[in-house]
N, C-alpha and C. Protein backbone atom coordinates (compact mmCIF):
# COMPACT_ATOMS: atom_id res chain seq x y z
N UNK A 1 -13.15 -33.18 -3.56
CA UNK A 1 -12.31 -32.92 -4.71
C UNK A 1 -11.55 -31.62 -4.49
N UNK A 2 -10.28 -31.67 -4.74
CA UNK A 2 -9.06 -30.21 -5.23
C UNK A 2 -9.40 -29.69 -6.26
N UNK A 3 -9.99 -29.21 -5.93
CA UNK A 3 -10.21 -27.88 -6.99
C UNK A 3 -8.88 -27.00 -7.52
N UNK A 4 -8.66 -26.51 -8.56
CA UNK A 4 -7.20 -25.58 -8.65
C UNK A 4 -7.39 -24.58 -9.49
N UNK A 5 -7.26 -23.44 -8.92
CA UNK A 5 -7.69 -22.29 -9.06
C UNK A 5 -6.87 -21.83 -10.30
N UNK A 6 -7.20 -21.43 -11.79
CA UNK A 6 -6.65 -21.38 -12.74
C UNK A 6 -6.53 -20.52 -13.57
N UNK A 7 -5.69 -19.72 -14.50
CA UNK A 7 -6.02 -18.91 -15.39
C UNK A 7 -5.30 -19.17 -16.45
N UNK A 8 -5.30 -18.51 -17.76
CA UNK A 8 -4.78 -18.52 -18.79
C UNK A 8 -3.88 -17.23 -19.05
N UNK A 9 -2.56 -17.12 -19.24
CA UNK A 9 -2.02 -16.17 -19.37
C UNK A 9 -0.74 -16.46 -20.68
N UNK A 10 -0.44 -14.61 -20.88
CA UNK A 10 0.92 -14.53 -21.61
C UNK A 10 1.68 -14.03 -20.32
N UNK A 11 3.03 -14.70 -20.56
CA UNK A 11 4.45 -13.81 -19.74
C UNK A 11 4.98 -13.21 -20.13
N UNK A 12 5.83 -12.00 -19.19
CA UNK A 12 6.52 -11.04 -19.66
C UNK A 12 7.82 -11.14 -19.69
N UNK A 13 8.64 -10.96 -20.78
CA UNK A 13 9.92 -11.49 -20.38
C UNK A 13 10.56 -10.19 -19.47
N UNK A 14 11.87 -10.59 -19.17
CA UNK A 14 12.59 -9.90 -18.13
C UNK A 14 12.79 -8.35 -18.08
N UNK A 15 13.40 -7.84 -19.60
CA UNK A 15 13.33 -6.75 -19.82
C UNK A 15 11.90 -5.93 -19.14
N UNK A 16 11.03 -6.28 -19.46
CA UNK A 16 9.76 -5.48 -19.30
C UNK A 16 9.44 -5.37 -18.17
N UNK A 17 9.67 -6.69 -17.00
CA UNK A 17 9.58 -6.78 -16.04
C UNK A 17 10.34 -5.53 -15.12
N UNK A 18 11.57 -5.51 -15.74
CA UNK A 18 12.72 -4.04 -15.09
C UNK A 18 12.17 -2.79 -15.17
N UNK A 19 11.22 -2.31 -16.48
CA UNK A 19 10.77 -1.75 -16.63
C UNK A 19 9.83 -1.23 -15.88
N UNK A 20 8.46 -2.25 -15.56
CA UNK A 20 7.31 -1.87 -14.77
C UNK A 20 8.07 -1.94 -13.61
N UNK A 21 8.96 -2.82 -12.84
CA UNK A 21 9.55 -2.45 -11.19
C UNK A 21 9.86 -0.97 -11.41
N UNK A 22 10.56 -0.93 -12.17
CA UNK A 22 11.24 1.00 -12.03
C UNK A 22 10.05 2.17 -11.75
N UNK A 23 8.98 1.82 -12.25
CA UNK A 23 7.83 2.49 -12.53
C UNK A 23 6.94 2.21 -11.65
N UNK A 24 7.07 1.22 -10.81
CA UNK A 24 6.37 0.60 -9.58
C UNK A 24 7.25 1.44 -8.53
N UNK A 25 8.45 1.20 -8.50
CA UNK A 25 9.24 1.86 -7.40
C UNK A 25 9.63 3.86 -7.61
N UNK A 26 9.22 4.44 -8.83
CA UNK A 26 8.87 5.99 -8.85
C UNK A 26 7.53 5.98 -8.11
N UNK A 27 6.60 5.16 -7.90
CA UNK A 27 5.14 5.61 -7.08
C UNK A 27 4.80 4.79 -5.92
N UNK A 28 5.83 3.97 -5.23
CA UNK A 28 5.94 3.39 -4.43
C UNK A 28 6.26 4.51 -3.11
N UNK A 29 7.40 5.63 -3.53
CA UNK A 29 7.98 6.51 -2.76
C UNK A 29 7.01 7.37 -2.12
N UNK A 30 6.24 7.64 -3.44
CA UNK A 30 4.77 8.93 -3.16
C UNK A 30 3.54 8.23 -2.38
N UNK A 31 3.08 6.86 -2.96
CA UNK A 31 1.72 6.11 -2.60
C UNK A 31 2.12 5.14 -2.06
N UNK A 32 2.69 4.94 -0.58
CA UNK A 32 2.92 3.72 -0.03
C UNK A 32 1.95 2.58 0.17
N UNK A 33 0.69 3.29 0.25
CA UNK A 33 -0.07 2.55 0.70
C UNK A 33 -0.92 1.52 -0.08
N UNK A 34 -0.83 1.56 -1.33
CA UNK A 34 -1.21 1.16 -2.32
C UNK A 34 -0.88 -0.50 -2.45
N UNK A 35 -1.25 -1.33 -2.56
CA UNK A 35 -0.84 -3.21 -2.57
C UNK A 35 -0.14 -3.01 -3.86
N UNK A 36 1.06 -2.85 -4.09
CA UNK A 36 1.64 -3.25 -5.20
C UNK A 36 2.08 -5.00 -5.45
N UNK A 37 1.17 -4.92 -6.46
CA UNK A 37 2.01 -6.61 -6.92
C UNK A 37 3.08 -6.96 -7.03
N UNK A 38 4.20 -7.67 -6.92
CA UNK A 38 5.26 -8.39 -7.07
C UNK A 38 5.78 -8.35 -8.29
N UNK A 39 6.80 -7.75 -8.62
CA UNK A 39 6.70 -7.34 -10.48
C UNK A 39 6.65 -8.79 -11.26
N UNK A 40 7.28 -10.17 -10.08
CA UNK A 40 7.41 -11.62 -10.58
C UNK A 40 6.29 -11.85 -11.05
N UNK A 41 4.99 -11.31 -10.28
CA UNK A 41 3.88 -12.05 -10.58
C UNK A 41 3.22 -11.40 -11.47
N UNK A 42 3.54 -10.12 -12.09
CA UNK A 42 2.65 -9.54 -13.18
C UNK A 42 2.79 -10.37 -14.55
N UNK A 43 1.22 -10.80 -15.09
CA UNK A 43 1.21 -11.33 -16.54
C UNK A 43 -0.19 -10.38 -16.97
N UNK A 44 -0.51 -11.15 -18.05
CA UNK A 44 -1.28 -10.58 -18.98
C UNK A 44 -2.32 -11.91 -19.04
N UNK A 45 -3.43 -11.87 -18.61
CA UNK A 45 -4.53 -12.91 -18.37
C UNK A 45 -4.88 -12.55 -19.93
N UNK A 46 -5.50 -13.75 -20.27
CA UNK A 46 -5.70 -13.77 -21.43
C UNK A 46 -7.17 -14.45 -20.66
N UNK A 47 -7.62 -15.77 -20.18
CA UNK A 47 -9.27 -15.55 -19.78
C UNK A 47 -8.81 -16.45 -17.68
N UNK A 48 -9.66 -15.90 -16.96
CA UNK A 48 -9.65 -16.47 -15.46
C UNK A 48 -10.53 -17.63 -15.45
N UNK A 49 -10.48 -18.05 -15.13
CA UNK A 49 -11.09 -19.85 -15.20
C UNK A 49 -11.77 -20.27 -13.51
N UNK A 50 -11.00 -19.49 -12.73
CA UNK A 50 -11.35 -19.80 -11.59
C UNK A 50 -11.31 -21.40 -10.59
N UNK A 51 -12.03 -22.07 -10.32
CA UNK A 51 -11.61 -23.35 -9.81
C UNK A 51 -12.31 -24.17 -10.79
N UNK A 52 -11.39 -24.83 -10.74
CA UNK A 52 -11.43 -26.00 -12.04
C UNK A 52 -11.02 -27.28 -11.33
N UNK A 53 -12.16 -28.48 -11.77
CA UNK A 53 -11.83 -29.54 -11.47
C UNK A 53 -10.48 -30.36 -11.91
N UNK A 54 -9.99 -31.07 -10.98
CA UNK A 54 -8.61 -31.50 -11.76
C UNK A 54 -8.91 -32.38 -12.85
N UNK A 55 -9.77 -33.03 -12.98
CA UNK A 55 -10.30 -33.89 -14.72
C UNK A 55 -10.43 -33.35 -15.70
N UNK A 56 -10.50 -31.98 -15.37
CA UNK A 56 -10.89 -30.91 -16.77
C UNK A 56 -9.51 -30.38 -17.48
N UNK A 57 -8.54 -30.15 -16.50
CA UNK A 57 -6.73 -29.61 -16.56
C UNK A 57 -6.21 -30.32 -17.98
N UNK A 58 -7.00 -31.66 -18.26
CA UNK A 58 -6.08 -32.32 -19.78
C UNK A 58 -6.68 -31.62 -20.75
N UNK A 59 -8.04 -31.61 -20.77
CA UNK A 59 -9.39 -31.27 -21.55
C UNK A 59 -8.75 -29.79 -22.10
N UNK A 60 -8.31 -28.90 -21.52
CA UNK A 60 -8.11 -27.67 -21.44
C UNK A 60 -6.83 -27.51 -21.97
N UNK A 61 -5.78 -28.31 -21.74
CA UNK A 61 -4.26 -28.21 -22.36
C UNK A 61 -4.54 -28.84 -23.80
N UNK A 62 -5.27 -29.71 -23.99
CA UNK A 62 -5.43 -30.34 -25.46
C UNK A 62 -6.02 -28.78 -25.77
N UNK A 63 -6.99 -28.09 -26.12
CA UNK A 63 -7.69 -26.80 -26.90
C UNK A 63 -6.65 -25.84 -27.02
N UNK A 64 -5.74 -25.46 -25.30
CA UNK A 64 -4.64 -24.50 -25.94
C UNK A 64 -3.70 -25.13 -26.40
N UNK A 65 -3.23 -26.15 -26.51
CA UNK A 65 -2.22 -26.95 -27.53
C UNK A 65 -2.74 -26.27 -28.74
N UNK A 66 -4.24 -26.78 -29.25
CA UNK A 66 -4.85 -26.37 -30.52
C UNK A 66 -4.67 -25.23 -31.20
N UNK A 67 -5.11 -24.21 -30.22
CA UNK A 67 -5.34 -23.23 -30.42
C UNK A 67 -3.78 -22.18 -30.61
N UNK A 68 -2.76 -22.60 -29.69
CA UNK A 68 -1.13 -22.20 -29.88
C UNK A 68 -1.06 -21.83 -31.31
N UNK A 69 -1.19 -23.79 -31.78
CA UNK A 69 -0.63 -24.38 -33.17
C UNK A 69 -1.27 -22.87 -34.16
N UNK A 70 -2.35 -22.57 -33.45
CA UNK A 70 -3.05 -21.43 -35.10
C UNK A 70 -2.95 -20.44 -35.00
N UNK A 71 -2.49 -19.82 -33.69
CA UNK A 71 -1.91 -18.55 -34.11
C UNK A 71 -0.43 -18.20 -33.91
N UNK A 72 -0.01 -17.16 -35.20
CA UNK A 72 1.31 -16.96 -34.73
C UNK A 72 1.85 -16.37 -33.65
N UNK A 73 3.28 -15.78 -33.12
CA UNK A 73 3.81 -15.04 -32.25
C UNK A 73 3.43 -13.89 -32.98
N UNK A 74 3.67 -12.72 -32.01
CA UNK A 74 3.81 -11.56 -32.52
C UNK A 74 3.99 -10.34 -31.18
N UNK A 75 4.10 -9.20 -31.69
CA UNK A 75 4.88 -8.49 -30.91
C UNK A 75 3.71 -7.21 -30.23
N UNK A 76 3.96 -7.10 -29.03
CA UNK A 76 3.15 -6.00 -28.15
C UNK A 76 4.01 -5.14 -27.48
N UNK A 77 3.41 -3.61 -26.76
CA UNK A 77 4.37 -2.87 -26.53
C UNK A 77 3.43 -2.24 -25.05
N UNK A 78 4.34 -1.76 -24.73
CA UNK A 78 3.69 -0.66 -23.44
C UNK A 78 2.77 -0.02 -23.95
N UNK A 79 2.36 0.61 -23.84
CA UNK A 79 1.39 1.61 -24.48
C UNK A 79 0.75 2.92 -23.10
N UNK A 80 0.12 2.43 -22.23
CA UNK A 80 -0.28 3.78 -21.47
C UNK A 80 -0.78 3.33 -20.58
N UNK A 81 -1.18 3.97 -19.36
CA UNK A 81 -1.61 3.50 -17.77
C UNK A 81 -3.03 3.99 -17.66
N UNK A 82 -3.63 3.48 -17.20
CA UNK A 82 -4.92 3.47 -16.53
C UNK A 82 -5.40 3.43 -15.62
N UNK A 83 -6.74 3.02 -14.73
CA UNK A 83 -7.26 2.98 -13.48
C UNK A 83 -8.47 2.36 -13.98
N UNK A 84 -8.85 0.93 -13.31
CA UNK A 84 -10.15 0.50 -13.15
C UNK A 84 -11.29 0.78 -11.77
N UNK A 85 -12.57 1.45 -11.24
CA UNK A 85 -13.03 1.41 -13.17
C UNK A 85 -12.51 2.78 -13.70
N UNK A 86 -12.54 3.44 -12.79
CA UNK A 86 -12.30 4.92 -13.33
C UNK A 86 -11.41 5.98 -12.58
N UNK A 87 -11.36 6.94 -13.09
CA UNK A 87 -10.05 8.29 -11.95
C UNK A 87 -10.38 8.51 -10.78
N UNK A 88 -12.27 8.43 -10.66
CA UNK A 88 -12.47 8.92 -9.80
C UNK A 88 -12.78 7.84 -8.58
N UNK A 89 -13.15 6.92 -8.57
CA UNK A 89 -13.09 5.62 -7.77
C UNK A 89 -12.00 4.49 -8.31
N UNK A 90 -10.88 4.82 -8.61
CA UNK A 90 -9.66 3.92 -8.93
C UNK A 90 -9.79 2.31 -7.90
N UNK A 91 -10.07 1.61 -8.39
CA UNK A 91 -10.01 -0.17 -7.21
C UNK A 91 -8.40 -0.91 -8.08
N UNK A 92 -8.13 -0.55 -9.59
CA UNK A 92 -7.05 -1.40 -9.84
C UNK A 92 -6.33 -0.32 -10.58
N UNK A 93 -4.77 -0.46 -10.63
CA UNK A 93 -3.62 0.50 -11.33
C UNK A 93 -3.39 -0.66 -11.92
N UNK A 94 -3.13 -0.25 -13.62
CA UNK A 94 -2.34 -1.10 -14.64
C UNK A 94 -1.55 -0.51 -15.77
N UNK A 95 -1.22 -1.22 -16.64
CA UNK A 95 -0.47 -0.54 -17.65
C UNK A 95 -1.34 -1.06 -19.04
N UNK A 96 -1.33 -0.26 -19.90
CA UNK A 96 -2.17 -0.94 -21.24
C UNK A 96 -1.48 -1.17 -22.14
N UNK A 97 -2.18 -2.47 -23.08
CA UNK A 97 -1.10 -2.98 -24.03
C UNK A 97 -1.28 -2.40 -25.64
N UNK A 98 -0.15 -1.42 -26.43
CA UNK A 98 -0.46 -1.94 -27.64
C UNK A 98 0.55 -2.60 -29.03
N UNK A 99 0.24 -2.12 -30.22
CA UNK A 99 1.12 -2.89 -31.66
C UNK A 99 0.05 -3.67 -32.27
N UNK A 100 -0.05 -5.38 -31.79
CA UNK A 100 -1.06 -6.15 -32.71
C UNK A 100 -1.82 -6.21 -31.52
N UNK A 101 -2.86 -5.58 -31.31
CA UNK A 101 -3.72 -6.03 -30.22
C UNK A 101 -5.20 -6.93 -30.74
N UNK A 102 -5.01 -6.69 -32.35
CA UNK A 102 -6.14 -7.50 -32.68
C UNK A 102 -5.62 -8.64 -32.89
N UNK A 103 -4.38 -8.73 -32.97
CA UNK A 103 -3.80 -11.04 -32.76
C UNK A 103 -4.21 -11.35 -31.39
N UNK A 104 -3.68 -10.40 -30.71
CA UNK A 104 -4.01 -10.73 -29.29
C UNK A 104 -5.65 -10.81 -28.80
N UNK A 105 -6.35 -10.06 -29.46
CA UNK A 105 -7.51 -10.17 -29.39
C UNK A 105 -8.49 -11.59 -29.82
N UNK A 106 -7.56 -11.69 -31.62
CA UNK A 106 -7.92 -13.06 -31.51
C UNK A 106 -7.90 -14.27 -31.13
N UNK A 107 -6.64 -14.53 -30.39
CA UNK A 107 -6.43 -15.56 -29.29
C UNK A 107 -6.65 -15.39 -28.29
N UNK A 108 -7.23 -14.57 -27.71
CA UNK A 108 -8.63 -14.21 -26.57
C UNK A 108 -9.55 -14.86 -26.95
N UNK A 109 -10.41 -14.32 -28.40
CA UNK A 109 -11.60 -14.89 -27.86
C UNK A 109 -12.14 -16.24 -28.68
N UNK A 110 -10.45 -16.69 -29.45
CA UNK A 110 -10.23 -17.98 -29.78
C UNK A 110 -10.51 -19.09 -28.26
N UNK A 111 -9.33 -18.77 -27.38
CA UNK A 111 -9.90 -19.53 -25.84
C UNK A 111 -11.13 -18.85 -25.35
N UNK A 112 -12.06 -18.05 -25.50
CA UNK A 112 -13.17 -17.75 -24.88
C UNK A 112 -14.21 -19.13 -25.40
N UNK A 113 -14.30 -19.05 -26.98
CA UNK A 113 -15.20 -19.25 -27.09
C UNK A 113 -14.48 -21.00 -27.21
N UNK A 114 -13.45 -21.94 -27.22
CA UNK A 114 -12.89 -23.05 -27.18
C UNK A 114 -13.44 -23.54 -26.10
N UNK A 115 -13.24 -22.87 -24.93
CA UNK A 115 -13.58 -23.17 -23.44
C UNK A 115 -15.13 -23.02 -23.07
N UNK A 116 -15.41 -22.72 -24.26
CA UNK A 116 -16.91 -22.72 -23.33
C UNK A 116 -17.87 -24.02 -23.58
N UNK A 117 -17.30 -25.26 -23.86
CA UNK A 117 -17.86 -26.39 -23.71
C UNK A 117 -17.33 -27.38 -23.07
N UNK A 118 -16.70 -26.54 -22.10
CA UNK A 118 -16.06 -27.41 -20.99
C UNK A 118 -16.35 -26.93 -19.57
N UNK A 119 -17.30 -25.50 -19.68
CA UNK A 119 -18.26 -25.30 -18.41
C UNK A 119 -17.62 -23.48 -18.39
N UNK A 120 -16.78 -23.12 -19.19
CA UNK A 120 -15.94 -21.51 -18.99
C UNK A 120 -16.50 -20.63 -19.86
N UNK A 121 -18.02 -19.94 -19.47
CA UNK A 121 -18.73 -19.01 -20.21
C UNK A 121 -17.64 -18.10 -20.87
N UNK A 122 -17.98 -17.82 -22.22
CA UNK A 122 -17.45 -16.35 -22.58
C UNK A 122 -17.25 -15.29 -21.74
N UNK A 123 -16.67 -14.39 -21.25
CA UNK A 123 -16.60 -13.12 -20.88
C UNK A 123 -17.30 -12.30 -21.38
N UNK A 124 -18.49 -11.48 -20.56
CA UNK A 124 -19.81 -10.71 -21.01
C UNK A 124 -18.91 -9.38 -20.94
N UNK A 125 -17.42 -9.14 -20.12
CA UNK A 125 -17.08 -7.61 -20.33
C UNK A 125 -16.20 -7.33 -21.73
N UNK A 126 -15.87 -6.21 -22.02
CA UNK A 126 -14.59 -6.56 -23.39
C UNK A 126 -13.83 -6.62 -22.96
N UNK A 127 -13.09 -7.25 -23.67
CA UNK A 127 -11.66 -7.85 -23.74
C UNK A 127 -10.48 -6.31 -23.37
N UNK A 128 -9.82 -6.41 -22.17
CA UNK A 128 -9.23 -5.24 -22.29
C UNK A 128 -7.44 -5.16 -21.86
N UNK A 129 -6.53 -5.68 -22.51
CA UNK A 129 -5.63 -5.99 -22.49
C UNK A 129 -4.99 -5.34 -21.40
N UNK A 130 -4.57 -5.71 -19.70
CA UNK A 130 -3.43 -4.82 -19.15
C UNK A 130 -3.04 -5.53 -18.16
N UNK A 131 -2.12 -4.88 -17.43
CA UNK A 131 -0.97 -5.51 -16.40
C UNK A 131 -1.40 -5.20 -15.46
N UNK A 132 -1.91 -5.39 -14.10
CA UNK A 132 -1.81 -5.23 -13.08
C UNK A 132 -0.91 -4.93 -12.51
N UNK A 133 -0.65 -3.59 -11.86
CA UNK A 133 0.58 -3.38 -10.99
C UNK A 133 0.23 -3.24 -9.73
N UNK A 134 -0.91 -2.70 -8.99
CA UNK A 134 -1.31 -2.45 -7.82
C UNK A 134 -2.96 -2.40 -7.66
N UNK A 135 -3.03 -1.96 -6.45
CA UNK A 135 -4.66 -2.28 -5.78
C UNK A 135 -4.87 -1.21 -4.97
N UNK A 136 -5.78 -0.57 -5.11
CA UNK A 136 -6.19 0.50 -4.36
C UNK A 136 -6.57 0.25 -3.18
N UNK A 137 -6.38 0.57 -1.64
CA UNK A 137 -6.58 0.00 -0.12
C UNK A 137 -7.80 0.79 -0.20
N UNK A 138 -9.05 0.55 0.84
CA UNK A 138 -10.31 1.10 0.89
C UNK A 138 -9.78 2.47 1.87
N UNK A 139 -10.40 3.28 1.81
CA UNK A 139 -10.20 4.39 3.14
C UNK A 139 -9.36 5.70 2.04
N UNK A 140 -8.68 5.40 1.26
CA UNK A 140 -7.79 6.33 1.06
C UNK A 140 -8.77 7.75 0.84
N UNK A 141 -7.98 9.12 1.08
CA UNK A 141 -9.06 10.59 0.74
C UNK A 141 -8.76 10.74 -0.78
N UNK A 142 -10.16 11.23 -0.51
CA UNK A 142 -10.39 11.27 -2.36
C UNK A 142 -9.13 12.43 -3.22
N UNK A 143 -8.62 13.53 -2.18
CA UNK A 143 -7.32 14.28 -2.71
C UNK A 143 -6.38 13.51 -2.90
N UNK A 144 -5.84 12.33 -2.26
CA UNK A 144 -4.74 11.53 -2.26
C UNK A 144 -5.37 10.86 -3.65
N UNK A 145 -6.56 10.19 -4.18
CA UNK A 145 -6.80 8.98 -5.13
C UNK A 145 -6.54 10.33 -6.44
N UNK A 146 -7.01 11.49 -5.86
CA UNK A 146 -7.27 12.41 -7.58
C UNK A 146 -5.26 12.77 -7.65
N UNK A 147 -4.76 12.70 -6.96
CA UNK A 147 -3.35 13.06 -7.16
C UNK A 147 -2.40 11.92 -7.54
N UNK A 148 -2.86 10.85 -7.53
CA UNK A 148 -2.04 9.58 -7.82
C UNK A 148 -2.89 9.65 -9.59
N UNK A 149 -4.35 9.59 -9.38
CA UNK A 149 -4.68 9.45 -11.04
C UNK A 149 -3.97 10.40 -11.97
N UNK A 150 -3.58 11.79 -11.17
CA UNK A 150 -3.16 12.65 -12.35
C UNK A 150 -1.44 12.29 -12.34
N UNK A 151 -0.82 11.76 -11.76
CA UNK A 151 0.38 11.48 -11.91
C UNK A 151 0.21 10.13 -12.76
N UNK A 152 -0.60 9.09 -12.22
CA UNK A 152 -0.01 7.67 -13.08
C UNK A 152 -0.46 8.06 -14.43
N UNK A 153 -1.59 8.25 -14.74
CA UNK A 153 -2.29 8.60 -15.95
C UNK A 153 -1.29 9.97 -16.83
N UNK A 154 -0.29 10.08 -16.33
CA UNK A 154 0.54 11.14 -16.90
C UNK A 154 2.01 10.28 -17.69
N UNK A 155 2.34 9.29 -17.22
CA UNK A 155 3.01 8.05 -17.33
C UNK A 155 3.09 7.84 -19.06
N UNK A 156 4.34 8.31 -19.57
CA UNK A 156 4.67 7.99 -21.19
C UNK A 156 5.34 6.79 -20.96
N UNK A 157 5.30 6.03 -21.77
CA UNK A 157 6.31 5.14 -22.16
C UNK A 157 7.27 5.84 -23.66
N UNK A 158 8.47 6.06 -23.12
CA UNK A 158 9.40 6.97 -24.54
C UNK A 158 10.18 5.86 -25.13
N UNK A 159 9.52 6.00 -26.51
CA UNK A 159 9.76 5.13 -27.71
C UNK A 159 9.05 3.47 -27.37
N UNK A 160 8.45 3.52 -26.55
CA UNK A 160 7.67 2.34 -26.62
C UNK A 160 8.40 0.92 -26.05
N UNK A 161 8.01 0.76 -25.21
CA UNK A 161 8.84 -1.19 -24.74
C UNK A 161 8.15 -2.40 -25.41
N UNK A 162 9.04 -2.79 -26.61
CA UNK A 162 8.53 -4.11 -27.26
C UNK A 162 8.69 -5.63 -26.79
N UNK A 163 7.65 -6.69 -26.55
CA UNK A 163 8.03 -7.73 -26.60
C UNK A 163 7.59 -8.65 -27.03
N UNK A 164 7.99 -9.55 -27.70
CA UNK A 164 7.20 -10.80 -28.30
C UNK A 164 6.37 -11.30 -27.63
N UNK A 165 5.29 -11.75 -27.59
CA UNK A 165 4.35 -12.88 -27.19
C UNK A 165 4.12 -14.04 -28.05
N UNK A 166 4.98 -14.74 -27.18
CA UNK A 166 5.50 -16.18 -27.67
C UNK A 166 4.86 -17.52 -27.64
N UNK A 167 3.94 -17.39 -26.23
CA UNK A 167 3.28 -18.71 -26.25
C UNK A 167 2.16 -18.15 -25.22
N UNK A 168 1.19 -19.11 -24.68
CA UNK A 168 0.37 -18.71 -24.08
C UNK A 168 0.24 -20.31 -22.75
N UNK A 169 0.17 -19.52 -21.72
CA UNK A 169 0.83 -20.53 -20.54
C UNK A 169 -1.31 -20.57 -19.39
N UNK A 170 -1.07 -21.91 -19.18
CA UNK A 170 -1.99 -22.61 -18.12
C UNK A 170 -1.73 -22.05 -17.15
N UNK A 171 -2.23 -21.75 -16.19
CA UNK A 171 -1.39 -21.28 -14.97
C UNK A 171 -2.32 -21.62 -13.42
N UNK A 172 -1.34 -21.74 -12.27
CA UNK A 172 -2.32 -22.13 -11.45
C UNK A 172 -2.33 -21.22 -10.24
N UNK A 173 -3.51 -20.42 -9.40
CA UNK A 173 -3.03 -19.47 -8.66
C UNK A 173 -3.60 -20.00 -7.34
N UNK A 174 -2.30 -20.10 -6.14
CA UNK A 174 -2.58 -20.05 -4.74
C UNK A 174 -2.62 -19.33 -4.02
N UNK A 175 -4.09 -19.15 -3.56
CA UNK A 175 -4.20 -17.92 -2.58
C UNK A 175 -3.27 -18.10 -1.04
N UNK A 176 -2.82 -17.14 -0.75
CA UNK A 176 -1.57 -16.95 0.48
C UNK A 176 -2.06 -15.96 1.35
N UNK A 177 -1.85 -15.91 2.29
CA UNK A 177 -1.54 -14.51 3.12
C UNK A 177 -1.18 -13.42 2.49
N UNK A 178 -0.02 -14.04 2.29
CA UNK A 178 1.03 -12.80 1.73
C UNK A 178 0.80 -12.48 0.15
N UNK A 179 -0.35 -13.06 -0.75
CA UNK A 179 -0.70 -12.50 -2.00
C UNK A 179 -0.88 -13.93 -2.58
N UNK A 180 -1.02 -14.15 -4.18
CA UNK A 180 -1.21 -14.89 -5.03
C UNK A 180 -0.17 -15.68 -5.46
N UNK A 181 0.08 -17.24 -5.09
CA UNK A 181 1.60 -17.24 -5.69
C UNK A 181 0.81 -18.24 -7.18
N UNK A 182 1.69 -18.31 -8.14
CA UNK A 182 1.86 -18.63 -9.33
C UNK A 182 2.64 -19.61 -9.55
N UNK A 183 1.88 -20.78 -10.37
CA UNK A 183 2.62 -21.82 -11.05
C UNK A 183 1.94 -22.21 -12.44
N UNK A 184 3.02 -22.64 -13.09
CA UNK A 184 2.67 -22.77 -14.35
C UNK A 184 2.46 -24.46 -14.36
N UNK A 185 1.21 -24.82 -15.07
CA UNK A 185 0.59 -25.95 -15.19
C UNK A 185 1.18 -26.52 -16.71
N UNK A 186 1.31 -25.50 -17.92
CA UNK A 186 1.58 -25.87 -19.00
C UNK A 186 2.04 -24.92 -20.01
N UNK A 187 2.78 -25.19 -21.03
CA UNK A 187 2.78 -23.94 -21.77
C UNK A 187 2.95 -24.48 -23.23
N UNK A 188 2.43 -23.33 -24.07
CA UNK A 188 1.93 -23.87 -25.54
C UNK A 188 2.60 -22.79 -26.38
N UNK A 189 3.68 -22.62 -26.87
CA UNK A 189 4.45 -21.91 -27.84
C UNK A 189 3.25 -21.47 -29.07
N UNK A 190 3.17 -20.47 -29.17
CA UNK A 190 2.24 -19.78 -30.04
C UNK A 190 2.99 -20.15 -31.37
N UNK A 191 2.91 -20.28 -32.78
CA UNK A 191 3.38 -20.51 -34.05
C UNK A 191 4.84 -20.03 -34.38
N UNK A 192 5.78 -20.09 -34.81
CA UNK A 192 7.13 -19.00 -35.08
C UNK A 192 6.53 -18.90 -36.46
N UNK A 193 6.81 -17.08 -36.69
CA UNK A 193 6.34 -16.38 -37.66
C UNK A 193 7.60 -16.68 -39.26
């Protein structure tokens, strides 16, 4: 059996996308070495599913169909940069989301807990809304990781970048050589407010 490697996400529309490249390419100049993601491929996972049988793919579009229909759209913003797990051993660079983060929260763990009778445990970490922009390479000196944390973690967003979150999309990810490519399996328009 094909297995297809899956997640659940929101997209970013274009504007925002210009945004994080610009902000990808100010620390691109300083931290070359860093795996920056593809600004195409940055979303906002809402839960990772991992490999999923292809019999399960309808099972799963019927709940977020469901689940679309009940909640409305609504609007999120940039909010501030981070490092997983932490400043001092940085493994992921992202950006954090805020505005309604408790809608967004609730259509998190609306599909957490929908999916979990179709074999997709809840998520035991919290729920922590952000973008992936890059990946920390192993080896780097710990002066180089403490000088990138105090620059990204210095990172305003002025007056805030707003965008709707409109629907919430199936998605399917192929592992490559050259990184993760992305296709969308389905997409479910969240309510118009």
């Amino acid at each position: 059996m094909d297995y297809i490697r899956a997640f659940i996400s929101i997209e970013l529309p274009d504007n925002v996308r210009s945004d994080l490249q610009k902000l990808q390419e100010d620390f691109k100049r300083s931290f070359p070495r860093f795996r920056w993601v593809s600004v195409n491929s940055v979303h906002l996972t809402l839960k990772f599913l991992g490999n999923v049988a292809p019999d399960q793919i309808e099972p799963i579009k019927k709940y977020l169909g469901k689940i679309a229909e009940e909640h409305p759209a609504f609007r999120l913003s940039l909010k501030d940069t981070g490092l997983f797990p932490n400043m001092r051993r940085p493994r992921v660079v992202w950006v954090g989301l805020g505005e309604n983060i408790d809608a967004l929260s609730q259509v998190q763990k609306h599909i957490d807990s929908a999916l979990t009778p179709l074999g997709f445990p809840p998520e035991k970490r919290d729920f922590t809304p952000h973008l992936t922009l890059a990946r920390v390479p192993e080896g780097m000196r710990p002066a180089e990781l403490e000088e990138f944390g105090k620059q990204w973690t210095a990172v305003k967003f002025a007056g805030g970048r707003y965008f709707e979150a409109k629907g919430i999309n199936l998605m399917k990810s192929t592992l490559k050589p050259t990184g993760a490519v992305y296709d969308v399996l389905a997409s479910f328009p969240l309510r118009s407010i």
